[in-house]
C-alpha atoms as a PDB file:
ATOM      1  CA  UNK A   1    -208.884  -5.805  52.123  1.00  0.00           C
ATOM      2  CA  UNK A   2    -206.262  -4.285  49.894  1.00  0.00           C
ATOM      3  CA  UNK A   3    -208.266  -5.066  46.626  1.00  0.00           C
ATOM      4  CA  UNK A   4    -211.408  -3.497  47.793  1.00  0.00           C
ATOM      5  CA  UNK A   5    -209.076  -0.349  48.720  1.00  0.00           C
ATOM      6  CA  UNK A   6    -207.469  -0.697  45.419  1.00  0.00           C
ATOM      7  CA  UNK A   7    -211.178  -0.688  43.525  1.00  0.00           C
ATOM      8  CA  UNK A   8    -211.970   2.414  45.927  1.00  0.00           C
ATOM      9  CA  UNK A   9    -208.966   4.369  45.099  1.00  0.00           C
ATOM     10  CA  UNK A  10    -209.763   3.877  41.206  1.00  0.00           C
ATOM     11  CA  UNK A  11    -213.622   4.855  41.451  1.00  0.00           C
ATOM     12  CA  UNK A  12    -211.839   7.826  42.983  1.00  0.00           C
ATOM     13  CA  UNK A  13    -209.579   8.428  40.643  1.00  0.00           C
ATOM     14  CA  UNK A  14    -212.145   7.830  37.703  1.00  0.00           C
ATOM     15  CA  UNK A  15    -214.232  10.422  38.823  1.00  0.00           C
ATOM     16  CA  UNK A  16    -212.011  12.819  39.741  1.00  0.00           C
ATOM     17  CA  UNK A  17    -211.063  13.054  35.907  1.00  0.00           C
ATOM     18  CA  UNK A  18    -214.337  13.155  35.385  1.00  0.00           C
ATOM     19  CA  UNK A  19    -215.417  15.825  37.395  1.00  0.00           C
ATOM     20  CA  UNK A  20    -212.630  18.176  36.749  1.00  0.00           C
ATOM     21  CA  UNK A  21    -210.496  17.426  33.447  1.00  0.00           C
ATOM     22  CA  UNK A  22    -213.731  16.679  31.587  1.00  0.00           C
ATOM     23  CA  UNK A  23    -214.768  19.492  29.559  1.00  0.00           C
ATOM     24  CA  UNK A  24    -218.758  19.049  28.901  1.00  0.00           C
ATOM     25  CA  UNK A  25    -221.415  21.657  27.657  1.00  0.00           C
ATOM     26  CA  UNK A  26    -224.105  22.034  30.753  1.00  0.00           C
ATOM     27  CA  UNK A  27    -226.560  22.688  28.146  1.00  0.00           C
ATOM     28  CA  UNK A  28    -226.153  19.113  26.982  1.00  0.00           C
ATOM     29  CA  UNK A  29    -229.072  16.889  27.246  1.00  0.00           C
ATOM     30  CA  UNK A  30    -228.572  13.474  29.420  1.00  0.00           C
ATOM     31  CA  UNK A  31    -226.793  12.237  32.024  1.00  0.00           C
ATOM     32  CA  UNK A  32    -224.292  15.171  33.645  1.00  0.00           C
ATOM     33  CA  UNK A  33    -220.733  14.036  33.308  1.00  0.00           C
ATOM     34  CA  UNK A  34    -219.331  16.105  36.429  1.00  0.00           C
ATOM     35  CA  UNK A  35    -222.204  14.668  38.818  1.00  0.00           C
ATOM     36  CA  UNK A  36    -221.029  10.967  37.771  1.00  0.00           C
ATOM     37  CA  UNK A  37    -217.865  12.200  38.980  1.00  0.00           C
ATOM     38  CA  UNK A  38    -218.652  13.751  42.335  1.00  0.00           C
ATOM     39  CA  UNK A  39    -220.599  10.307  42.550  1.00  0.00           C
ATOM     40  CA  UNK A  40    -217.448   8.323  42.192  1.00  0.00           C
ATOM     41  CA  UNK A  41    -215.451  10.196  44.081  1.00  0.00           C
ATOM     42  CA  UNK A  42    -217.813   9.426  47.065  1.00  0.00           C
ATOM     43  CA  UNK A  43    -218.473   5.879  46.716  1.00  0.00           C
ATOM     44  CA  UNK A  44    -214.278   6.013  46.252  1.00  0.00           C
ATOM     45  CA  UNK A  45    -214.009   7.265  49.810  1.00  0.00           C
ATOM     46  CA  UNK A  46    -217.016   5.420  51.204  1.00  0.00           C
ATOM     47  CA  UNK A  47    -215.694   2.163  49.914  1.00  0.00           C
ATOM     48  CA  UNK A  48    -211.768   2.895  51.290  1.00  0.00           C
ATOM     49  CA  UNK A  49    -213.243   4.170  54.553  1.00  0.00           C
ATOM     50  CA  UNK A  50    -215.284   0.482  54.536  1.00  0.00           C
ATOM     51  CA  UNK A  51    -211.952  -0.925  53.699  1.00  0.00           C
ATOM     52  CA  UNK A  52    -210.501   0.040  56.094  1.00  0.00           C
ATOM     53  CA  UNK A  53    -212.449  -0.340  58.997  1.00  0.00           C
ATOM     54  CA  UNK A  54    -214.144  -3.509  57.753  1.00  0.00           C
ATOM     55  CA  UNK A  55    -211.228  -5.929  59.633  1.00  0.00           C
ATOM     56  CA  UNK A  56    -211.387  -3.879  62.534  1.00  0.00           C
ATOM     57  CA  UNK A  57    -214.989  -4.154  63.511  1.00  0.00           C
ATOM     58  CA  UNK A  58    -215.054  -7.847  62.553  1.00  0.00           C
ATOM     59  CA  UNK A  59    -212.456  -8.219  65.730  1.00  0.00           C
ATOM     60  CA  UNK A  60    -214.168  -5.690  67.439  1.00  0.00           C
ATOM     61  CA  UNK A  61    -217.195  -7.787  67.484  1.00  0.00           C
ATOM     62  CA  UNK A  62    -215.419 -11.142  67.946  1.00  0.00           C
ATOM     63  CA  UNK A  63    -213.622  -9.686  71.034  1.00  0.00           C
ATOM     64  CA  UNK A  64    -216.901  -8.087  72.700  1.00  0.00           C
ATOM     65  CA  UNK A  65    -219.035 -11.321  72.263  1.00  0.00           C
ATOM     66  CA  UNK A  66    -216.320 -13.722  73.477  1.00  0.00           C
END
């Protein structure tokens, strides 16, 4: 539990540097370096929400079939 909250809170933090201390030309050609942010910043919060609620519906599920 705590080192998939620990992976989520980086991804989080990685892409909020990316997204708003970055400074990148949008005239560039490739891959946008702010929308790999926003990205990261979701799957941050996705995977911490996961995290966090993984343990609880595993007993959640053991209690209701039992």
């Amino acid at each position: 539990m705590a080192g998939g909250l620990v992976a989520s809170i980086i991804a989080f933090a990685v892409g909020a540097v990316l997204d708003f201390a970055v400074t990148a030309s949008p005239d560039q050609h490739g891959f946008n370096i702010h929308t790999v942010g926003v990205i990261l910043m979701i799957v941050g919060v996705v995977g911490a929400v996961l995290s966090l609620l993984g343990p609880a519906a595993i007993l959640i599920t053991r209690l209701a079939s039992a």
